[in-house]
C-alpha atoms as a PDB file:
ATOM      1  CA  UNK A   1       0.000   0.000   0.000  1.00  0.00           C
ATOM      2  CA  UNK A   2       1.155   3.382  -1.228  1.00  0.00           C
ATOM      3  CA  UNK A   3       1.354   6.547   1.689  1.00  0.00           C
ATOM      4  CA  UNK A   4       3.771   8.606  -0.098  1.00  0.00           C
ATOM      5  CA  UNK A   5       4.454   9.861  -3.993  1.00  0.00           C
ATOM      6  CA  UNK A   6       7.387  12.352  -5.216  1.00  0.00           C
ATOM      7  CA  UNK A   7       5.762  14.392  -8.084  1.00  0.00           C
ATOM      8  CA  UNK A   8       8.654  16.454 -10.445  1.00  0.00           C
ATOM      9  CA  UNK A   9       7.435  19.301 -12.028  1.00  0.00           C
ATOM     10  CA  UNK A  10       8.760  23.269 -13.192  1.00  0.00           C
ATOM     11  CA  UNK A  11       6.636  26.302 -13.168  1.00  0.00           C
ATOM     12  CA  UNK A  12       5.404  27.024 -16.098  1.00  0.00           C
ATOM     13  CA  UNK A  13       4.996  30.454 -18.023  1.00  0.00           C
ATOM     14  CA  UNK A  14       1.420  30.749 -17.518  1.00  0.00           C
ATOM     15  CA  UNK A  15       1.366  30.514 -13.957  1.00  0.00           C
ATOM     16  CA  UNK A  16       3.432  33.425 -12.919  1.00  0.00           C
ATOM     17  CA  UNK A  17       2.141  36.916 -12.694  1.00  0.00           C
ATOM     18  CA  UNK A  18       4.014  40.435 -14.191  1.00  0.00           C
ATOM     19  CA  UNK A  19       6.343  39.368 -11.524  1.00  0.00           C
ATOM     20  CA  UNK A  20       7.718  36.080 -13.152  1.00  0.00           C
ATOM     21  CA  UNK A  21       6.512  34.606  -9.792  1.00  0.00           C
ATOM     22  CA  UNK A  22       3.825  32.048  -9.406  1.00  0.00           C
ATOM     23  CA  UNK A  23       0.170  32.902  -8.850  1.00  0.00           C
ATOM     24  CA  UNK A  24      -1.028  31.281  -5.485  1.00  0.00           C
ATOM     25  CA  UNK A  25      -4.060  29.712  -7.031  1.00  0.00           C
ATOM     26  CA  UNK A  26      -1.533  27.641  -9.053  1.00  0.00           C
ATOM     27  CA  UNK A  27      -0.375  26.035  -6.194  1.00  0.00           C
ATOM     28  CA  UNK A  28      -3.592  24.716  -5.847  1.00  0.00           C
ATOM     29  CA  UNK A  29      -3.903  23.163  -9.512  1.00  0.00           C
ATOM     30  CA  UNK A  30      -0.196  21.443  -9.160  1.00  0.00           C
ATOM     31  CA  UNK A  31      -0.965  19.831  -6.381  1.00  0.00           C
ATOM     32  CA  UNK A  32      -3.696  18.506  -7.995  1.00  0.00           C
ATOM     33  CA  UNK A  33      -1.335  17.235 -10.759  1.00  0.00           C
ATOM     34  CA  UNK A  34       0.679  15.319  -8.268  1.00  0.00           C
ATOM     35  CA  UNK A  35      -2.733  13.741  -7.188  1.00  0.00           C
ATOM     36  CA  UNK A  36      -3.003  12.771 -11.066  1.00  0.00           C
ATOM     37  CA  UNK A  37       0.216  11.199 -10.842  1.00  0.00           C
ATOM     38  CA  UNK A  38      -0.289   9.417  -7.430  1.00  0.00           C
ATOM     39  CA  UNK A  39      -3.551   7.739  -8.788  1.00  0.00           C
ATOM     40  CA  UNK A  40      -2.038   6.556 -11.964  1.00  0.00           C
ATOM     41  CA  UNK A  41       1.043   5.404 -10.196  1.00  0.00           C
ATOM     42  CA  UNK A  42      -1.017   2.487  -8.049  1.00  0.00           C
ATOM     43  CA  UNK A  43      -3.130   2.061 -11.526  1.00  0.00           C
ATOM     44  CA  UNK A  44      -5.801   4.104 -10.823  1.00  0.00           C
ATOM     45  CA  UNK A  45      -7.699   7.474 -12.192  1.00  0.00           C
ATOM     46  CA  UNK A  46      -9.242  10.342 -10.663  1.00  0.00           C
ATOM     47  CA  UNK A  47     -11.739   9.906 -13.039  1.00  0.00           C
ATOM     48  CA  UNK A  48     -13.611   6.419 -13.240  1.00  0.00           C
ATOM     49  CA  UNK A  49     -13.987   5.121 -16.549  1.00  0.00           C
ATOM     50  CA  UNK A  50     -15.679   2.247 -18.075  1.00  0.00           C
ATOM     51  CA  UNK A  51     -12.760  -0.102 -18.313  1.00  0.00           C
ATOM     52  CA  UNK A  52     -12.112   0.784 -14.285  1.00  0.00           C
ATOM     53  CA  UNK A  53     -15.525  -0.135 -13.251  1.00  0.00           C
ATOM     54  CA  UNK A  54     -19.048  -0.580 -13.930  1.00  0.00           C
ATOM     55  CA  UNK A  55     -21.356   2.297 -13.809  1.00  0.00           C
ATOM     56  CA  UNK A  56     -22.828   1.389 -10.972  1.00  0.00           C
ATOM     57  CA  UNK A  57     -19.607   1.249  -8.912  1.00  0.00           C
ATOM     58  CA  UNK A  58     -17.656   4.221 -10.429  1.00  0.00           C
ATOM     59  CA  UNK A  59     -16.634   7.229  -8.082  1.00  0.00           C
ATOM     60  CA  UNK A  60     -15.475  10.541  -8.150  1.00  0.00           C
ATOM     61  CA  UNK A  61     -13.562  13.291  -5.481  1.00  0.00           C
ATOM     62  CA  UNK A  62     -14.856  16.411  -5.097  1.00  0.00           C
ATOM     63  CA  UNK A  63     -12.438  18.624  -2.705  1.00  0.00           C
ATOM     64  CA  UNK A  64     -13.991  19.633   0.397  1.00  0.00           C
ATOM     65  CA  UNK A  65     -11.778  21.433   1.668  1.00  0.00           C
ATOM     66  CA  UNK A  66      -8.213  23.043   0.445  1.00  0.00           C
ATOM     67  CA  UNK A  67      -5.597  24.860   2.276  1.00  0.00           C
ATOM     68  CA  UNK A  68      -2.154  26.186   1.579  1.00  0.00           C
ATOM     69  CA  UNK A  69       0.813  27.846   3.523  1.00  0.00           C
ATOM     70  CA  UNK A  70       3.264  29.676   0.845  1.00  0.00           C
ATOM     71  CA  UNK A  71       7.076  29.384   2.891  1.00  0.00           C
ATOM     72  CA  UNK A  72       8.742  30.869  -0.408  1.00  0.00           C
ATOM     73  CA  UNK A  73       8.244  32.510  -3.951  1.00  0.00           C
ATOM     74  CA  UNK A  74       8.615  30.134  -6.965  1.00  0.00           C
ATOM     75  CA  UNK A  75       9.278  31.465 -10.313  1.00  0.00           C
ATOM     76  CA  UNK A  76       9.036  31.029 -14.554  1.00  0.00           C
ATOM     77  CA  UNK A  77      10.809  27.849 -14.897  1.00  0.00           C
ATOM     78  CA  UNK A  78      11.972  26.738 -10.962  1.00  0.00           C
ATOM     79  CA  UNK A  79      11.970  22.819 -11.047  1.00  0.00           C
ATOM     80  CA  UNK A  80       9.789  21.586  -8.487  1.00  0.00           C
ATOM     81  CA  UNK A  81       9.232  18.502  -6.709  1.00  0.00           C
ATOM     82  CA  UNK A  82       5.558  17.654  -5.398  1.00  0.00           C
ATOM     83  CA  UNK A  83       6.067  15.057  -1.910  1.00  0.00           C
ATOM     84  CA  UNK A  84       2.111  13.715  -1.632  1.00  0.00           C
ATOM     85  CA  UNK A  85       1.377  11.898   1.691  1.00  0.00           C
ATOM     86  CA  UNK A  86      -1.672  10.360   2.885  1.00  0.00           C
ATOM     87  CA  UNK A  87      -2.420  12.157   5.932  1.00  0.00           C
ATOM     88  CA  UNK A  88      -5.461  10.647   6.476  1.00  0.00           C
ATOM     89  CA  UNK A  89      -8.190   7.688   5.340  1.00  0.00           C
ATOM     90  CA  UNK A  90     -11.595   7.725   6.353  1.00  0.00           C
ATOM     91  CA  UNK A  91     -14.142   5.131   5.300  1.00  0.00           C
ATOM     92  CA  UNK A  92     -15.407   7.941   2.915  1.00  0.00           C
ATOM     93  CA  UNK A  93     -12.808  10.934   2.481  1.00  0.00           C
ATOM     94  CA  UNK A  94      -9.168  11.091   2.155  1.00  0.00           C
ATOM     95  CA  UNK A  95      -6.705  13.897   3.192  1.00  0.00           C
ATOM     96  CA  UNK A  96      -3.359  14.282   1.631  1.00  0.00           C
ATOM     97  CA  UNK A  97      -0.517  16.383   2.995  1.00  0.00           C
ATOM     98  CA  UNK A  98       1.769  18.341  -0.197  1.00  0.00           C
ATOM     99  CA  UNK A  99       5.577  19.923   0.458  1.00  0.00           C
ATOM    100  CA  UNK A 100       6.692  21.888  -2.395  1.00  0.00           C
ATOM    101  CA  UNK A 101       9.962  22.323  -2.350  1.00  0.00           C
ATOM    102  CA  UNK A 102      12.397  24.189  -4.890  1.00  0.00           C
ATOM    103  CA  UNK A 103      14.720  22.344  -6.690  1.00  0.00           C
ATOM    104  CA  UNK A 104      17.193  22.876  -3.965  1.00  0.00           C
ATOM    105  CA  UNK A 105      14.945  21.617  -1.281  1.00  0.00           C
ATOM    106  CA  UNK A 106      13.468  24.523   0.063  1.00  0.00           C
ATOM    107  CA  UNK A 107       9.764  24.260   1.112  1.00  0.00           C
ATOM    108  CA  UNK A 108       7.938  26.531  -0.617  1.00  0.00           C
ATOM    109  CA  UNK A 109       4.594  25.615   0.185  1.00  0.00           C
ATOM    110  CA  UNK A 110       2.827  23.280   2.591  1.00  0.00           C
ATOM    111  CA  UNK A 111      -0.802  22.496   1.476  1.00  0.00           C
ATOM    112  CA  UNK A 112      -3.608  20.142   2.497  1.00  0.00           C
ATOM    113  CA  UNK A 113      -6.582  18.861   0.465  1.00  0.00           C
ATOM    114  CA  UNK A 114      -9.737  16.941   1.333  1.00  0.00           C
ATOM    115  CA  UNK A 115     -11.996  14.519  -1.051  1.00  0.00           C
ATOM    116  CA  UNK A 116     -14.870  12.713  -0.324  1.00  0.00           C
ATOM    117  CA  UNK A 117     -15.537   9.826  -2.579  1.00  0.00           C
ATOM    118  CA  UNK A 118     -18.890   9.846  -3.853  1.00  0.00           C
ATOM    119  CA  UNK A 119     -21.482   8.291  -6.784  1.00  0.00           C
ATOM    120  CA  UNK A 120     -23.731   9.841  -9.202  1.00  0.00           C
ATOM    121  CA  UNK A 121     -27.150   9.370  -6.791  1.00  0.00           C
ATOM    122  CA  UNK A 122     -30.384   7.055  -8.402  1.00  0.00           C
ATOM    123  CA  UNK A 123     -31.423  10.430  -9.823  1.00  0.00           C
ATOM    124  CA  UNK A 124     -28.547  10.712 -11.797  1.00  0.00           C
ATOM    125  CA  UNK A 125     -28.457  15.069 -10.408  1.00  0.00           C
ATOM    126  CA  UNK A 126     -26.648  15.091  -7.874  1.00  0.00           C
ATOM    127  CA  UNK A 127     -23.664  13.089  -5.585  1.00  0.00           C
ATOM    128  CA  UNK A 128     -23.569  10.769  -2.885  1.00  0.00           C
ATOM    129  CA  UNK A 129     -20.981  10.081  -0.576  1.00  0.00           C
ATOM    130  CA  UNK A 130     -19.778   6.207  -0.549  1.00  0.00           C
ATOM    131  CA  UNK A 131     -17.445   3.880   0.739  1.00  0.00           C
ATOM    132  CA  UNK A 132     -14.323   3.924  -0.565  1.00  0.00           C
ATOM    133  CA  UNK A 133     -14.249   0.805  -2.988  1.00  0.00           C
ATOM    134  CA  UNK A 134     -12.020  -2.056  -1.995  1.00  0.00           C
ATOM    135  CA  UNK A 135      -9.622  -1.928  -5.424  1.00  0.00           C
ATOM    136  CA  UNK A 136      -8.837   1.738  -4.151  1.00  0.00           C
ATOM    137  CA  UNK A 137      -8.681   1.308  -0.375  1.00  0.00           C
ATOM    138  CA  UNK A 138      -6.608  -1.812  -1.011  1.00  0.00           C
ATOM    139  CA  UNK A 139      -3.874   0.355  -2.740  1.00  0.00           C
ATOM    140  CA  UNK A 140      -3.671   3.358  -0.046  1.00  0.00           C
ATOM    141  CA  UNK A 141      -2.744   3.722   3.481  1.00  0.00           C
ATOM    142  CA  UNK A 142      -2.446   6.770   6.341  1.00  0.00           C
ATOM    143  CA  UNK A 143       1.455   7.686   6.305  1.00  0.00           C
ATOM    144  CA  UNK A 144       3.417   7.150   9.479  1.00  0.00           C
ATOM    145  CA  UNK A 145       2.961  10.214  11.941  1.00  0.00           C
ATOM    146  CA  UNK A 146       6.512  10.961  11.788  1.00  0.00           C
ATOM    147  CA  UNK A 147       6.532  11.630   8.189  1.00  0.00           C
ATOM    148  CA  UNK A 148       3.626  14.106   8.755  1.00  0.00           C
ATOM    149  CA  UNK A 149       5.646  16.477  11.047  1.00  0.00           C
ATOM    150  CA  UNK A 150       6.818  19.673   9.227  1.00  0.00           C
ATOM    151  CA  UNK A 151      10.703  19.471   8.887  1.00  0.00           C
ATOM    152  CA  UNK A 152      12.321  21.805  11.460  1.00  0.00           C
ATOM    153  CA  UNK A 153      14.192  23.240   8.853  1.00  0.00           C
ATOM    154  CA  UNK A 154      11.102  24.936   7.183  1.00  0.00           C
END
């Protein structure tokens, strides 16, 4: 079972401002891209499709909630890397933990995000939470405490 995923990345033009420096809302969308890559790493999508499951088991993961502390500036081309832990796994929800850090290994950001797994309800309008299916919750764990801490060096 998976609790931690190292995501590479670089900031790309179209997330800085006048500046050259990132936009904080971009934080946001590449932690969502190390997500991506965490999923498809154990074999798995973000978005259920047809050859995952049947339609009647298929799930999705709206955020519920989404935080983020910003330690540094990043800028037009910094290389990145994206460290994704599993803070938490609820029968329902997951949390994951994300340390930015620059190329050099300075944390530049510290951010959290929420999901609750859910189902298109009966109706087919609206969302339901579930259970986290077995072929998912089979894959994923809660990562040791230890590795939750924030370094002291941040």
């Amino acid at each position: 079972m998976a609790h931690r995923f190292v995501y590479n990345d670089h900031v790309h033009f179209h997330e800085t401002d006048m500046a050259g420096i990132m936009h904080f809302a971009n934080f946001f969308r590449l932690m969502e891209r190390a997500e991506h890559a965490f999923f498809r790493s154990l074999g798995l999508s973000v978005v259920d499709r047809p050859e995952h499951a049947p339609a009647e088991e298929r799930v999705g993961w709206p955020r519920v909630s989404a935080t983020c502390d910003y330690l540094a500036p990043l800028k037009f081309e910094d290389e990145v890397e994206v460290e994704l832990l599993v803070e938490e796994v609820r029968s329902r929800s997951v949390r994951y933990l994300f340390r930015i850090r620059k190329k050099d290994g300075k944390l530049a950001a510290e951010g959290r995000i929420a999901a609750v797994c859910v189902r298109k309800n009966a109706a087919g309008d609206g969302m339901i939470a579930v259970e986290i299916p077995q072929r998912i919750r089979l894959k994923i764990e809660a990562a040791p405490p230890e590795l939750l801490l924030r370094p002291a060096s941040a």
